[in-house]
N, C-alpha and C. Protein backbone atom coordinates (compact mmCIF):
# COMPACT_ATOMS: atom_id res chain seq x y z
N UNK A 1 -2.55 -29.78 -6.88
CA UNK A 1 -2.41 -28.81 -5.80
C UNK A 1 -3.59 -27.84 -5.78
N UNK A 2 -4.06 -27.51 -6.87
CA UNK A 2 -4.93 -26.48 -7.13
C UNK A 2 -6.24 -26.90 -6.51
N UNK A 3 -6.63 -28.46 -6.37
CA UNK A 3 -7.83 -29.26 -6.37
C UNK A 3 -8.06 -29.28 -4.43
N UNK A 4 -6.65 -29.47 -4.12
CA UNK A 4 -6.71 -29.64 -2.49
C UNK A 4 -6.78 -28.14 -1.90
N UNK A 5 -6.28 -27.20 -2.72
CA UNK A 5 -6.51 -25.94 -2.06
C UNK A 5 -7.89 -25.54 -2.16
N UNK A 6 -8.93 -25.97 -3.27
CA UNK A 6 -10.01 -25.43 -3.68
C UNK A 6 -10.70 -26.37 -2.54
N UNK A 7 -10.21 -27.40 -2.11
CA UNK A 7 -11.18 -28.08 -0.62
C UNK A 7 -10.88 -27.54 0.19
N UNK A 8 -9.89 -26.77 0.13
CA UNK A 8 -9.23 -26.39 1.37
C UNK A 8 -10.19 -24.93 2.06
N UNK A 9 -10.29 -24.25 0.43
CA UNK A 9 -10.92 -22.80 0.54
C UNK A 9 -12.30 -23.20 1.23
N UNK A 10 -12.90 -24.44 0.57
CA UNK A 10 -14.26 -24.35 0.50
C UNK A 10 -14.62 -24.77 2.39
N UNK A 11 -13.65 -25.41 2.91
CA UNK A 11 -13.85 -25.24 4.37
C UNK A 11 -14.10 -24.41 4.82
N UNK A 12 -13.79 -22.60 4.60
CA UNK A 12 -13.42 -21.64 5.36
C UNK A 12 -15.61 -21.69 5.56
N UNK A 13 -16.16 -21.91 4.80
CA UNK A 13 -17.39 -21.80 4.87
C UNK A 13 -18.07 -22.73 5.30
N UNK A 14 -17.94 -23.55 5.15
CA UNK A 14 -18.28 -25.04 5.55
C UNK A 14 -19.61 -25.36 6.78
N UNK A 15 -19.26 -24.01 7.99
CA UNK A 15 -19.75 -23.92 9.38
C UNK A 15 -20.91 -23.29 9.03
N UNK A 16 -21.22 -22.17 8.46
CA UNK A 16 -22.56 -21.72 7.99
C UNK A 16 -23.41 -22.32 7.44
N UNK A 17 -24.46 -23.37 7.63
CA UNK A 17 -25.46 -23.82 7.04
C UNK A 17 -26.09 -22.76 5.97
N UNK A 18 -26.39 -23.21 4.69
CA UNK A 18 -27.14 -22.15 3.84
C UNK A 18 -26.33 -20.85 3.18
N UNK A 19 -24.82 -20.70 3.28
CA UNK A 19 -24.58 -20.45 2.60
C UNK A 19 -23.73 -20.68 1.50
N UNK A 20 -23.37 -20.26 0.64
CA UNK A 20 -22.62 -20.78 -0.53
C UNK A 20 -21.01 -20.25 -0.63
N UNK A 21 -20.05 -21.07 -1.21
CA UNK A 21 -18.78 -20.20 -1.64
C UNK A 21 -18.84 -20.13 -2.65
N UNK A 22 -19.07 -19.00 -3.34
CA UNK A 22 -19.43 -17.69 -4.43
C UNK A 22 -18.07 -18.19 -5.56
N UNK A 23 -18.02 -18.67 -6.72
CA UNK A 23 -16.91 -18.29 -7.31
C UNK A 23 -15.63 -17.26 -7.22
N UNK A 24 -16.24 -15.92 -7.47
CA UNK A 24 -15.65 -14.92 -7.31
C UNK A 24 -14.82 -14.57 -6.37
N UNK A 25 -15.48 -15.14 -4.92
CA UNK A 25 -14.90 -15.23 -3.64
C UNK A 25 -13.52 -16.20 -3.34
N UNK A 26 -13.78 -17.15 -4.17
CA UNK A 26 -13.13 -18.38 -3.91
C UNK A 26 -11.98 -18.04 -4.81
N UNK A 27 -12.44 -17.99 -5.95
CA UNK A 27 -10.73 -17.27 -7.04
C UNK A 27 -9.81 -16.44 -6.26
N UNK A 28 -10.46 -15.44 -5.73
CA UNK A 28 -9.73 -14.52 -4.83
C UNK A 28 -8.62 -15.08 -3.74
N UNK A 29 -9.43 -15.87 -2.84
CA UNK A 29 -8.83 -16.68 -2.07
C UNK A 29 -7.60 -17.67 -2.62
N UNK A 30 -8.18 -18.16 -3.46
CA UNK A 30 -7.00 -19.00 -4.15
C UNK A 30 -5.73 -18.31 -4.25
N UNK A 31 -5.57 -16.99 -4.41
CA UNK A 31 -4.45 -16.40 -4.46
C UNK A 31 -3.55 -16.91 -3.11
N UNK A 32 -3.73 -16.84 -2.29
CA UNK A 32 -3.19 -16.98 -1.16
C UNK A 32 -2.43 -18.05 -1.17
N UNK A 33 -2.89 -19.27 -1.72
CA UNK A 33 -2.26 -20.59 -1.96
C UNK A 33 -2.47 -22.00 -1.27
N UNK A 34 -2.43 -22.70 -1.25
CA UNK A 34 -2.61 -23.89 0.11
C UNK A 34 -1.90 -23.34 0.93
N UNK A 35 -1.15 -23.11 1.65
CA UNK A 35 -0.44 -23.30 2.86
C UNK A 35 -0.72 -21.58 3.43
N UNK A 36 -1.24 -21.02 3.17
CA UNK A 36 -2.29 -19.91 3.84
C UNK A 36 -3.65 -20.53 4.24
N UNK A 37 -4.16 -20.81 3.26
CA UNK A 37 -5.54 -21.43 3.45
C UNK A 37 -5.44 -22.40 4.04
N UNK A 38 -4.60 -23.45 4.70
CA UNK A 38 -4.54 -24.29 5.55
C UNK A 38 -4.48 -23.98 6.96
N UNK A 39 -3.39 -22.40 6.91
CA UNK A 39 -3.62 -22.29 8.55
C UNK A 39 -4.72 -21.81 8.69
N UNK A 40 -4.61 -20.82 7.90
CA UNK A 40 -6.52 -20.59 8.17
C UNK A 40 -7.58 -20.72 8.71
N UNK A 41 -7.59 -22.37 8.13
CA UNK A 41 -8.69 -23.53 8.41
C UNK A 41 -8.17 -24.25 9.86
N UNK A 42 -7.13 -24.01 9.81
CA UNK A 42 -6.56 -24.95 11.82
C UNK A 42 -7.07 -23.79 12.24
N UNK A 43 -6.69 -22.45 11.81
CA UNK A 43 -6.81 -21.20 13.01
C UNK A 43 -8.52 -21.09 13.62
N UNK A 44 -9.15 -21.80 12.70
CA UNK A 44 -10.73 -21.31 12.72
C UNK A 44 -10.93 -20.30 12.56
N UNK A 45 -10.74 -19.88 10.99
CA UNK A 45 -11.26 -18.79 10.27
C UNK A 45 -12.03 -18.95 9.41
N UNK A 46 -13.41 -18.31 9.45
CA UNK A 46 -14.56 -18.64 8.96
C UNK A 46 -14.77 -17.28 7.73
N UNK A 47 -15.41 -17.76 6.77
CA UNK A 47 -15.94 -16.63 5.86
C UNK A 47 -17.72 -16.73 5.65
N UNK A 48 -18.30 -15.53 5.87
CA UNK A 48 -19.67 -15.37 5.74
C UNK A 48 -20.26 -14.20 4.40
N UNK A 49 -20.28 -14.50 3.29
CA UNK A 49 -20.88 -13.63 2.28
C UNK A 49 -22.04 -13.49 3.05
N UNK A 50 -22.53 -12.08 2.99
CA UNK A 50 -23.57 -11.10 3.51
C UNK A 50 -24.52 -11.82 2.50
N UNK A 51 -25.76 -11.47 2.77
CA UNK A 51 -26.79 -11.62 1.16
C UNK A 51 -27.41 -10.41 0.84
N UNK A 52 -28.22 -10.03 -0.22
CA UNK A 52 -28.51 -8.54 -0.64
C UNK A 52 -29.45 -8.28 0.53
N UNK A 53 -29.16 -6.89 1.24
CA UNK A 53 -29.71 -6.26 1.96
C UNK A 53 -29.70 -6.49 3.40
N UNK A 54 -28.99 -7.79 3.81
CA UNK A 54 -28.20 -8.16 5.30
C UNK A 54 -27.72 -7.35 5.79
N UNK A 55 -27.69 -6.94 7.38
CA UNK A 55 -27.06 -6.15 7.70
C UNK A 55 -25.75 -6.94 8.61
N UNK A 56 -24.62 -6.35 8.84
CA UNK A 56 -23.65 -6.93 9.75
C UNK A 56 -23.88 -7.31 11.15
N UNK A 57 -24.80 -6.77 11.78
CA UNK A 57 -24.86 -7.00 12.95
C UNK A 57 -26.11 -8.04 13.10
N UNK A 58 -26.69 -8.29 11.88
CA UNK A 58 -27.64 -9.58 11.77
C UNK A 58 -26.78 -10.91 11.38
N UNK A 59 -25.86 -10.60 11.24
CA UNK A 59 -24.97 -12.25 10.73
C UNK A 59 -23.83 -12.33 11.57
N UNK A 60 -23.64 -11.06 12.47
CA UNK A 60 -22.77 -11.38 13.73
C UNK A 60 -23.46 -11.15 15.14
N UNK A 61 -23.22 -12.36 15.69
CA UNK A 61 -23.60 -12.63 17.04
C UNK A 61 -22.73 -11.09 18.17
N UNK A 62 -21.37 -11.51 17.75
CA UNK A 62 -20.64 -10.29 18.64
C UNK A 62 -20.66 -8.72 18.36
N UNK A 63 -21.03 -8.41 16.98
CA UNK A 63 -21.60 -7.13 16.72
C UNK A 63 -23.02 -6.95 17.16
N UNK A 64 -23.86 -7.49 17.08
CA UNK A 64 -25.16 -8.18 17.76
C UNK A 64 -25.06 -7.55 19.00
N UNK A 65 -24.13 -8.14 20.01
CA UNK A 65 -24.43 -7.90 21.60
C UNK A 65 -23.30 -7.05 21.82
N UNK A 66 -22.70 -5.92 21.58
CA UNK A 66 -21.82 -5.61 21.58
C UNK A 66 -22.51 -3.77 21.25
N UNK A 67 -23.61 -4.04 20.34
CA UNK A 67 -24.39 -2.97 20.01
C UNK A 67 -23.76 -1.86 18.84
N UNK A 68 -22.98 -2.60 18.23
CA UNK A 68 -22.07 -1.84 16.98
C UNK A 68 -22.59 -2.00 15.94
N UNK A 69 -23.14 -0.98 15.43
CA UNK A 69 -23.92 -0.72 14.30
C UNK A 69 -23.13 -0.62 12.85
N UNK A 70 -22.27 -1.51 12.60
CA UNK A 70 -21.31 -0.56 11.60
C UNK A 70 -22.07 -0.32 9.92
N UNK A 71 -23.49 -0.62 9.78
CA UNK A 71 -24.23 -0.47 8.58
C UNK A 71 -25.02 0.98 8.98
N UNK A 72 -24.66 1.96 10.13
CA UNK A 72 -25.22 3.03 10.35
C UNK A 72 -24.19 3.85 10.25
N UNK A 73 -22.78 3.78 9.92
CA UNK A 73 -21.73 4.17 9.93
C UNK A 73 -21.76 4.98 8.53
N UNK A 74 -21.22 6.61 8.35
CA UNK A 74 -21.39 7.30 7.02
C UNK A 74 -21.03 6.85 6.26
N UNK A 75 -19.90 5.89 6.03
CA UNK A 75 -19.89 4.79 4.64
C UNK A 75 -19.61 3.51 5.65
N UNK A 76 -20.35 2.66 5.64
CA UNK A 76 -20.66 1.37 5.92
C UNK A 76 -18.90 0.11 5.53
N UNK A 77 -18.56 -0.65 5.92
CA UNK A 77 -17.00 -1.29 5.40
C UNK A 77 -17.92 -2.43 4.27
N UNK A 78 -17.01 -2.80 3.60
CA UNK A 78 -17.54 -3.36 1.92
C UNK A 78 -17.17 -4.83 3.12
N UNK A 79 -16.23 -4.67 3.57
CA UNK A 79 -15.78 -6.16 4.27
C UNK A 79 -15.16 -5.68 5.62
N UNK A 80 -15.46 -7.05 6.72
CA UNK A 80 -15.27 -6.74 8.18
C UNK A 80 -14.90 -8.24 8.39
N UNK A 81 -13.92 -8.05 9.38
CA UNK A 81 -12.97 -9.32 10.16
C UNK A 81 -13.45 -8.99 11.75
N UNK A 82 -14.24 -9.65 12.10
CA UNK A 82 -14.57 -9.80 13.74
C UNK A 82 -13.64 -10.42 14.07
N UNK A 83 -12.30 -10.17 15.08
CA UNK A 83 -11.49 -10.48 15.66
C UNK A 83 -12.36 -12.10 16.89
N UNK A 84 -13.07 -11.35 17.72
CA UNK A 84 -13.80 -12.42 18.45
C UNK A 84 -14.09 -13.51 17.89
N UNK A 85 -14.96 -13.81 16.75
CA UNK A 85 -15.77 -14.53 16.51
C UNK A 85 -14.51 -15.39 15.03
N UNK A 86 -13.31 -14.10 14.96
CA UNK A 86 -12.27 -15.29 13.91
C UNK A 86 -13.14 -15.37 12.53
N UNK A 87 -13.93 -14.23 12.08
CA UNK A 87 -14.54 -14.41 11.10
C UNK A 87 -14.68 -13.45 10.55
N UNK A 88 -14.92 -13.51 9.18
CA UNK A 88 -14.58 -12.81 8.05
C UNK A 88 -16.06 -12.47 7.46
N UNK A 89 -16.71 -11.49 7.56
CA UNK A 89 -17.74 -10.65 6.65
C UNK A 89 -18.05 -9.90 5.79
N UNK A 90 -18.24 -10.37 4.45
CA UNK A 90 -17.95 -9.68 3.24
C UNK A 90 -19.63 -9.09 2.41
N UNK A 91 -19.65 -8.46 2.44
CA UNK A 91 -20.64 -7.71 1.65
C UNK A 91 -20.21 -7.65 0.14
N UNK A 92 -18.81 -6.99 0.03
CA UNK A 92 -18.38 -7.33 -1.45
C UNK A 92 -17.91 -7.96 -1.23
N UNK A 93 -17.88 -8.64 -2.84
CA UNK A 93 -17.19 -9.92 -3.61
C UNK A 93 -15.58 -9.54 -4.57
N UNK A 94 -15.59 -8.09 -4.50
CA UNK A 94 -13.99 -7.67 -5.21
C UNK A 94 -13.34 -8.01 -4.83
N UNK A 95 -11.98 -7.74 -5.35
CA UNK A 95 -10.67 -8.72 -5.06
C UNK A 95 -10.33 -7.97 -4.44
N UNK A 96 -10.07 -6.85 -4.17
CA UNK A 96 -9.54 -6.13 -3.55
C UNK A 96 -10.20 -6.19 -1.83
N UNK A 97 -11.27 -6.17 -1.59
CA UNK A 97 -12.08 -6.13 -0.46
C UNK A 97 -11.83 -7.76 0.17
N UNK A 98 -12.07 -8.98 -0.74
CA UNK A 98 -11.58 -10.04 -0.17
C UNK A 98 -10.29 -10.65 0.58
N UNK A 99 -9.29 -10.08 -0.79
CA UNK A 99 -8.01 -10.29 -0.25
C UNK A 99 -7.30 -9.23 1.33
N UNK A 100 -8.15 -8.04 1.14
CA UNK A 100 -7.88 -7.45 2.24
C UNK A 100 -8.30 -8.10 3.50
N UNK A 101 -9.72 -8.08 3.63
CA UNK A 101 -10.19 -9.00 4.96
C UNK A 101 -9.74 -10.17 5.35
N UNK A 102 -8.64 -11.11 4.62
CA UNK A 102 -8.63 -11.96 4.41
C UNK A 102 -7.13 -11.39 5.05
N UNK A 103 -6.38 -11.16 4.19
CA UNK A 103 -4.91 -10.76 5.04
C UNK A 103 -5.58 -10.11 6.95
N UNK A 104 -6.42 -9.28 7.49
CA UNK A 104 -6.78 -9.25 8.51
C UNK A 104 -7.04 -10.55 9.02
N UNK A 105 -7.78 -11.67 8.74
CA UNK A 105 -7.78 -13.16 9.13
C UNK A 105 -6.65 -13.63 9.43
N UNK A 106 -5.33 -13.60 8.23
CA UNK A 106 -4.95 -14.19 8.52
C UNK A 106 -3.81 -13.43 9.26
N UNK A 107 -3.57 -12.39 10.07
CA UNK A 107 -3.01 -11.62 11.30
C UNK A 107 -3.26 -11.90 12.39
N UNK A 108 -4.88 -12.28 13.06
CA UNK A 108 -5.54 -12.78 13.46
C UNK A 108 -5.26 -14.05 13.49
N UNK A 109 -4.99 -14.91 12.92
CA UNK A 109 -4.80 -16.77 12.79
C UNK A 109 -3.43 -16.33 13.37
N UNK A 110 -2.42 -15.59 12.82
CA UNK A 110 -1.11 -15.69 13.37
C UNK A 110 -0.75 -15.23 14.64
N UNK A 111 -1.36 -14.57 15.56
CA UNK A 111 -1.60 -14.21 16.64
C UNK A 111 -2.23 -14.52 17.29
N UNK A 112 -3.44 -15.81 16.99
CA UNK A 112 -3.65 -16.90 18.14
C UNK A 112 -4.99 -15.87 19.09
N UNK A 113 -5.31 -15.02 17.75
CA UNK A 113 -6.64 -14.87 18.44
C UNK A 113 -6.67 -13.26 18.63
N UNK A 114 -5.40 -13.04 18.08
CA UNK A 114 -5.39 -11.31 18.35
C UNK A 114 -4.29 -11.32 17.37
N UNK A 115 -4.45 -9.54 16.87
CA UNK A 115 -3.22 -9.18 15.87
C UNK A 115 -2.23 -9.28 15.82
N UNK A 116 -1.37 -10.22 15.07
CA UNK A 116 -0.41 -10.76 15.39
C UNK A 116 1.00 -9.27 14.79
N UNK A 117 0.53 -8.14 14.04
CA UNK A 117 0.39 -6.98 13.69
C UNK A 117 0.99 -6.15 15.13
N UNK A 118 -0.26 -6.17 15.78
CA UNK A 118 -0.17 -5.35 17.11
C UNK A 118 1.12 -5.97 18.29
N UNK A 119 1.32 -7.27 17.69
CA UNK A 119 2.04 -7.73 19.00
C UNK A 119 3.34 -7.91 18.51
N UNK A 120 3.64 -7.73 17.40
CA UNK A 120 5.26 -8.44 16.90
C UNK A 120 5.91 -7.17 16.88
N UNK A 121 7.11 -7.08 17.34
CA UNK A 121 8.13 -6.01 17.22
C UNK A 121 8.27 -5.47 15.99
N UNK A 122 8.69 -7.06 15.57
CA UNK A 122 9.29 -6.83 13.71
C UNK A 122 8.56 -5.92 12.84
N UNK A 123 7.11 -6.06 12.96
CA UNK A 123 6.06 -5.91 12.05
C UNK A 123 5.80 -4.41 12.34
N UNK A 124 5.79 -4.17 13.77
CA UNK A 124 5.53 -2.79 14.23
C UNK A 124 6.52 -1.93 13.98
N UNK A 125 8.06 -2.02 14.14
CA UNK A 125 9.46 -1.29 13.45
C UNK A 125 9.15 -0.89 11.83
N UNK A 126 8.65 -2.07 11.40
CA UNK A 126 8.69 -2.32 10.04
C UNK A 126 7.55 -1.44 9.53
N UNK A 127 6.48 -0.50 10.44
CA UNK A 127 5.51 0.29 10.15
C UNK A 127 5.96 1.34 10.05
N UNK A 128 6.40 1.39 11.54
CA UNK A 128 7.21 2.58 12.20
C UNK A 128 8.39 3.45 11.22
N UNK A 129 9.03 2.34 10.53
CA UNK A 129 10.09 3.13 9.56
C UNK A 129 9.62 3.25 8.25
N UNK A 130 8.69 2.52 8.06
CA UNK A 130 8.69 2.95 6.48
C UNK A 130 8.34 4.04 5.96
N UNK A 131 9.21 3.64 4.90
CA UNK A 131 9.75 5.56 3.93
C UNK A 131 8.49 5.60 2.95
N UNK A 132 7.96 4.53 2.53
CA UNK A 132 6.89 4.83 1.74
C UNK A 132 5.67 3.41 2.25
N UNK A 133 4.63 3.72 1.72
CA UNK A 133 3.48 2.48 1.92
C UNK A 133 2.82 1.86 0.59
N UNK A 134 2.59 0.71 0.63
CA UNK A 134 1.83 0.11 -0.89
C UNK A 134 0.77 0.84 -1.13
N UNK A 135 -0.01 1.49 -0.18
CA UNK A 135 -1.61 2.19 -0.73
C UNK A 135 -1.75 3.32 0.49
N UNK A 136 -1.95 4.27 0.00
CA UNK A 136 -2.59 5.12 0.96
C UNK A 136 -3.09 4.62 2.05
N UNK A 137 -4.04 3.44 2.61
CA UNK A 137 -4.70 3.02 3.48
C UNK A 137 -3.88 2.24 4.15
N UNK A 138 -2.73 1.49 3.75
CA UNK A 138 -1.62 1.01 4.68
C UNK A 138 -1.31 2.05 5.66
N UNK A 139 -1.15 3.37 5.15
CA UNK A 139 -0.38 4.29 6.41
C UNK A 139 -1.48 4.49 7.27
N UNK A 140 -2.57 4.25 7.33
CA UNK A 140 -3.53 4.41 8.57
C UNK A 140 -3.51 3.14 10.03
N UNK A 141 -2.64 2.43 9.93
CA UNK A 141 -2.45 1.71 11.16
C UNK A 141 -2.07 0.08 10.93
N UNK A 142 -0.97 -0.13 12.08
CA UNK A 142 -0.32 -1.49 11.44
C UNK A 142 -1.24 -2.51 11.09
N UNK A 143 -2.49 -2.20 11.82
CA UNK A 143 -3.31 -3.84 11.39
C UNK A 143 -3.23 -3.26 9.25
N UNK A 144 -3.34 -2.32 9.04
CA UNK A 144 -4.33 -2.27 7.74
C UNK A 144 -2.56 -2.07 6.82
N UNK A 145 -1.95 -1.97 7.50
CA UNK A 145 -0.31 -2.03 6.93
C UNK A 145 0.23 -3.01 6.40
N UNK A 146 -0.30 -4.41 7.58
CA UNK A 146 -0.17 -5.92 7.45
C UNK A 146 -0.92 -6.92 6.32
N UNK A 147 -2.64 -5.67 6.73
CA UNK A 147 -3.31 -6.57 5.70
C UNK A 147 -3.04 -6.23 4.03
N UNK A 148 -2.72 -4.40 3.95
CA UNK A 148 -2.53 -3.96 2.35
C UNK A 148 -1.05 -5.02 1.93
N UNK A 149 -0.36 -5.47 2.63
CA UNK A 149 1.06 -6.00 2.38
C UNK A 149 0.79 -7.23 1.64
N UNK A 150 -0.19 -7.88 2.47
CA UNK A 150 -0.71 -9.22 1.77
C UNK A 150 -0.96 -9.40 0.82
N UNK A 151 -1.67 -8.55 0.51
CA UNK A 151 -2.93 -8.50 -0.56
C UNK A 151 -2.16 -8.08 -1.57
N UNK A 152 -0.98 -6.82 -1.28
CA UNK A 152 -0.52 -6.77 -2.58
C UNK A 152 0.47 -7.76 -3.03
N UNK A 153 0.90 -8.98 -1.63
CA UNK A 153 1.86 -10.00 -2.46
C UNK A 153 1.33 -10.81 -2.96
N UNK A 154 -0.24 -10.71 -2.80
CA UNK A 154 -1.24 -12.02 -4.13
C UNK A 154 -1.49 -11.18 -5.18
N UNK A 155 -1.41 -9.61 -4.73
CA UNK A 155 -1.61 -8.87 -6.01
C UNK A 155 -3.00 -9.05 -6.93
N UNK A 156 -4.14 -9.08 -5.80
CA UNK A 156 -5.75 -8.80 -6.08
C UNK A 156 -5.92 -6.79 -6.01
N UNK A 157 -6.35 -6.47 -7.11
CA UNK A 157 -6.70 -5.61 -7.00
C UNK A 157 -7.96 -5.72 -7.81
N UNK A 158 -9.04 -4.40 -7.75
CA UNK A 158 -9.55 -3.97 -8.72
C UNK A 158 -9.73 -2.76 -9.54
N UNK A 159 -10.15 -3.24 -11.16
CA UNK A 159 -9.67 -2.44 -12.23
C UNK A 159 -10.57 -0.78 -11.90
N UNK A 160 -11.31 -0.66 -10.89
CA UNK A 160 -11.78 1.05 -11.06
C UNK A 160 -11.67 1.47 -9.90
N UNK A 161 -10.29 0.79 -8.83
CA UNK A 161 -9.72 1.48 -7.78
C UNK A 161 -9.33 2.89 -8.30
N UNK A 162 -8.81 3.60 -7.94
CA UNK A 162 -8.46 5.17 -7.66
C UNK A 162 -6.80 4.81 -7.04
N UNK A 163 -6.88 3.94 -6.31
CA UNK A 163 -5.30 3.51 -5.74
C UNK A 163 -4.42 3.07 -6.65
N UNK A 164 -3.32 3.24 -6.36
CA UNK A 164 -2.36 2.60 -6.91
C UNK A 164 -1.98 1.04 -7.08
N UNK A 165 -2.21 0.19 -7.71
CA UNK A 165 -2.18 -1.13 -8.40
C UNK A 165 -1.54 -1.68 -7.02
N UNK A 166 -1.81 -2.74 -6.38
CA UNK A 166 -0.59 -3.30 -5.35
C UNK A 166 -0.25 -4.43 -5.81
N UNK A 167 0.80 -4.60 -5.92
CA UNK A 167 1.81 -5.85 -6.71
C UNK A 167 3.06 -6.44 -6.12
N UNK A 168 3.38 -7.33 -6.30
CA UNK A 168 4.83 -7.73 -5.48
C UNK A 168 5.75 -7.01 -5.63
N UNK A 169 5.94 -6.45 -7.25
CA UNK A 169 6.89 -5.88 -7.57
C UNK A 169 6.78 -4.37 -6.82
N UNK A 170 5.81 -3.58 -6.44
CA UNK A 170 5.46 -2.32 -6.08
C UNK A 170 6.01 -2.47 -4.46
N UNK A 171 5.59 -3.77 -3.78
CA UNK A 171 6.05 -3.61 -2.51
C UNK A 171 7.10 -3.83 -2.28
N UNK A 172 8.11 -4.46 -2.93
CA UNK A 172 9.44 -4.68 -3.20
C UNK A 172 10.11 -3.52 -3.36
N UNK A 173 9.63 -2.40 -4.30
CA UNK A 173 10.16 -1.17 -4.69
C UNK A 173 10.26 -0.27 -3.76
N UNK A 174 8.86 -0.47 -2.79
CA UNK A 174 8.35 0.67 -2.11
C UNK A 174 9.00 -0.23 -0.70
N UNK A 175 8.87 -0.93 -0.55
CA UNK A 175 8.98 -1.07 1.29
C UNK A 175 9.55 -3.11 1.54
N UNK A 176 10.78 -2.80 0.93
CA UNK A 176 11.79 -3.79 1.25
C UNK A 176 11.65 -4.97 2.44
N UNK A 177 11.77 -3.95 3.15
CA UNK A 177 11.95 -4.61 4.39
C UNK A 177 10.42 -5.71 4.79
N UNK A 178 9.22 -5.34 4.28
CA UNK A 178 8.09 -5.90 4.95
C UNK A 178 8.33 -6.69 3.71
N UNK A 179 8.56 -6.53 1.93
CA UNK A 179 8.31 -7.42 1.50
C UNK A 179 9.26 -8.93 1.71
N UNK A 180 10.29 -8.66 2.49
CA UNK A 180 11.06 -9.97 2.94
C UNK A 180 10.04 -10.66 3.73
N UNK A 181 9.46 -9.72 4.84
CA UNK A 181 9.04 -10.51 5.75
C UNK A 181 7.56 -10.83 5.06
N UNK A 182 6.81 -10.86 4.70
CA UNK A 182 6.01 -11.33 3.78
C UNK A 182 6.24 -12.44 3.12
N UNK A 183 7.75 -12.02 2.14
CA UNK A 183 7.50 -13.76 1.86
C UNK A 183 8.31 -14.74 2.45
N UNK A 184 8.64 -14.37 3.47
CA UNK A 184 9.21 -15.68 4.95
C UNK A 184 7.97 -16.37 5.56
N UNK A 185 7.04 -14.98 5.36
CA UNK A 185 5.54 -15.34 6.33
C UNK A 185 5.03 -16.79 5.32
N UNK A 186 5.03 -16.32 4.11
CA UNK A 186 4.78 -17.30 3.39
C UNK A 186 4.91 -18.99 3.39
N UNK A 187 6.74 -18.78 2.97
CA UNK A 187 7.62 -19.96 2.89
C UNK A 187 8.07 -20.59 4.45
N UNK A 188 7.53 -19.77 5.51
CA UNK A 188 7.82 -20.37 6.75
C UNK A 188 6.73 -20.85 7.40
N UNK A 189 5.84 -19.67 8.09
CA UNK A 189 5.04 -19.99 9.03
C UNK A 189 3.76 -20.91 8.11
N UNK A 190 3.64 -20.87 7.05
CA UNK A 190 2.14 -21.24 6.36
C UNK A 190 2.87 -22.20 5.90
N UNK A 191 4.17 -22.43 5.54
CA UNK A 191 4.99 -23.88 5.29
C UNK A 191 5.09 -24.10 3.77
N UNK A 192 4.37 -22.87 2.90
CA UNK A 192 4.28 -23.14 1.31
C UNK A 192 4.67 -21.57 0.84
N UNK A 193 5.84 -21.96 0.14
CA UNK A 193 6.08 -20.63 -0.24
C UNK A 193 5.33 -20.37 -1.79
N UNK A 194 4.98 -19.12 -2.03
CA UNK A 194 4.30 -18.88 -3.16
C UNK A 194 4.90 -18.48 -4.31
N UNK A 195 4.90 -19.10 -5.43
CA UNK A 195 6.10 -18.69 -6.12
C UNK A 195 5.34 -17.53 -7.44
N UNK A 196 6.28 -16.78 -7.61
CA UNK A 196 5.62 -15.40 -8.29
C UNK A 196 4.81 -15.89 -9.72
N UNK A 197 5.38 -17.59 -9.99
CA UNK A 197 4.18 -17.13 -11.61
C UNK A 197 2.97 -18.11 -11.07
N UNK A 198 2.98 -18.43 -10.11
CA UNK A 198 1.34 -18.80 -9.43
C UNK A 198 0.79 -17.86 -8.95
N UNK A 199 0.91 -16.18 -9.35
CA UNK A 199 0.16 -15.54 -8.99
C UNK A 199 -0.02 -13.83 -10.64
N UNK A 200 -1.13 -14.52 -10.85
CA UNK A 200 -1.47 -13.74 -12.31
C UNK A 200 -1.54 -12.43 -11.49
N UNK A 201 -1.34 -10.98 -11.90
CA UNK A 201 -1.86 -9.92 -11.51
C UNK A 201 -2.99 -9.12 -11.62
N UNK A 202 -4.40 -9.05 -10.72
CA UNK A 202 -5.38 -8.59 -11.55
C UNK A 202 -5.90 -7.15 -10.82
């Protein structure tokens, strides 16, 4: 299983001539499991590692003509999900920054081209009421609510965050209700449910 998901990951790159899937990048991803990384790859979701000193709007066509500078921005994003273009731009290689952009992908794959976040009742109630959030940056808006949820049910973090650890067990504690729907998202729509000791905590 491990062997078909690691072909599976290595598609998400596949479309970029010249570049590489990075170890580091790819472990990360693996969290997710085959049956994430499969819709993924139907949804046409692409991943582009930046190279040292690239800017974002040189490796995106739609930031490009669109005239969005986001490397002139007072802190620049470590990682960016172009909704248009269904693609994923990572400058960092942390787990934390991957698995995040990556839960934005795959909101995006589930919504058929738009936030699937912005458009579902469930997901938006499920913002709307919650009594607490997995990370500080969840409470800034359902897309980043959807993606911290993910990330903490693969439970990628990194060790000199300032945040609070995100873990299955933390979103379970903290916010019930999304961690059901999380792992339905899992065992339903992606067709492979993830079972908790295929996912080490880091």
């Amino acid at each position: 299983m491990q062997k078909h998901a690691l072909a599976t990951v290595r598609r998400l790159f596949e479309w970029r001539q010249g570049r590489v899937a990075e170890p580091a990048v790819v472990e990360t991803l693996l969290r997710f499991g085959q049956g994430a990384l499969a819709y993924a790859v139907r949804s046409h979701i692409r991943v582009v590692l930046l190279r040292a000193g690239e800017l974002y709007r040189d490796a995106s066509c739609a930031l490009a003509r669109l005239g969005i500078d986001v490397d002139a921005w007072p802190a620049p994003p470590a990682g960016l999900f172009v909704v248009e273009e269904r693609t994923l731009y990572l400058r960092s290689r942390s787990p934390m920054t991957v698995a995040h952009e990556f839960g934005h992908a795959l909101d995006c794959a589930l919504g058929g081209g738009v936030y699937r976040s912005g458009i579902d009742p469930a997901v938006r109630a499920l913002y709307a009421n919650a009594a607490a959030f997995i990370t500080p940056y969840a409470a800034t808006g359902v897309d980043e609510y959807f993606a911290e949820s993910l990330r903490a049910y693969v439970e990628a973090n990194d060790p000199a965050s300032p945040w609070p650890r995100a873990t299955r067990a933390r979103l379970r504690h903290r916010d019930p209700g999304m961690y059901e729907f999380v792992e339905l998202l899992f065992a339903n729509e992606f067709g492979a449910a993830l079972p908790r000791e295929a996912v080490a905590s880091i």
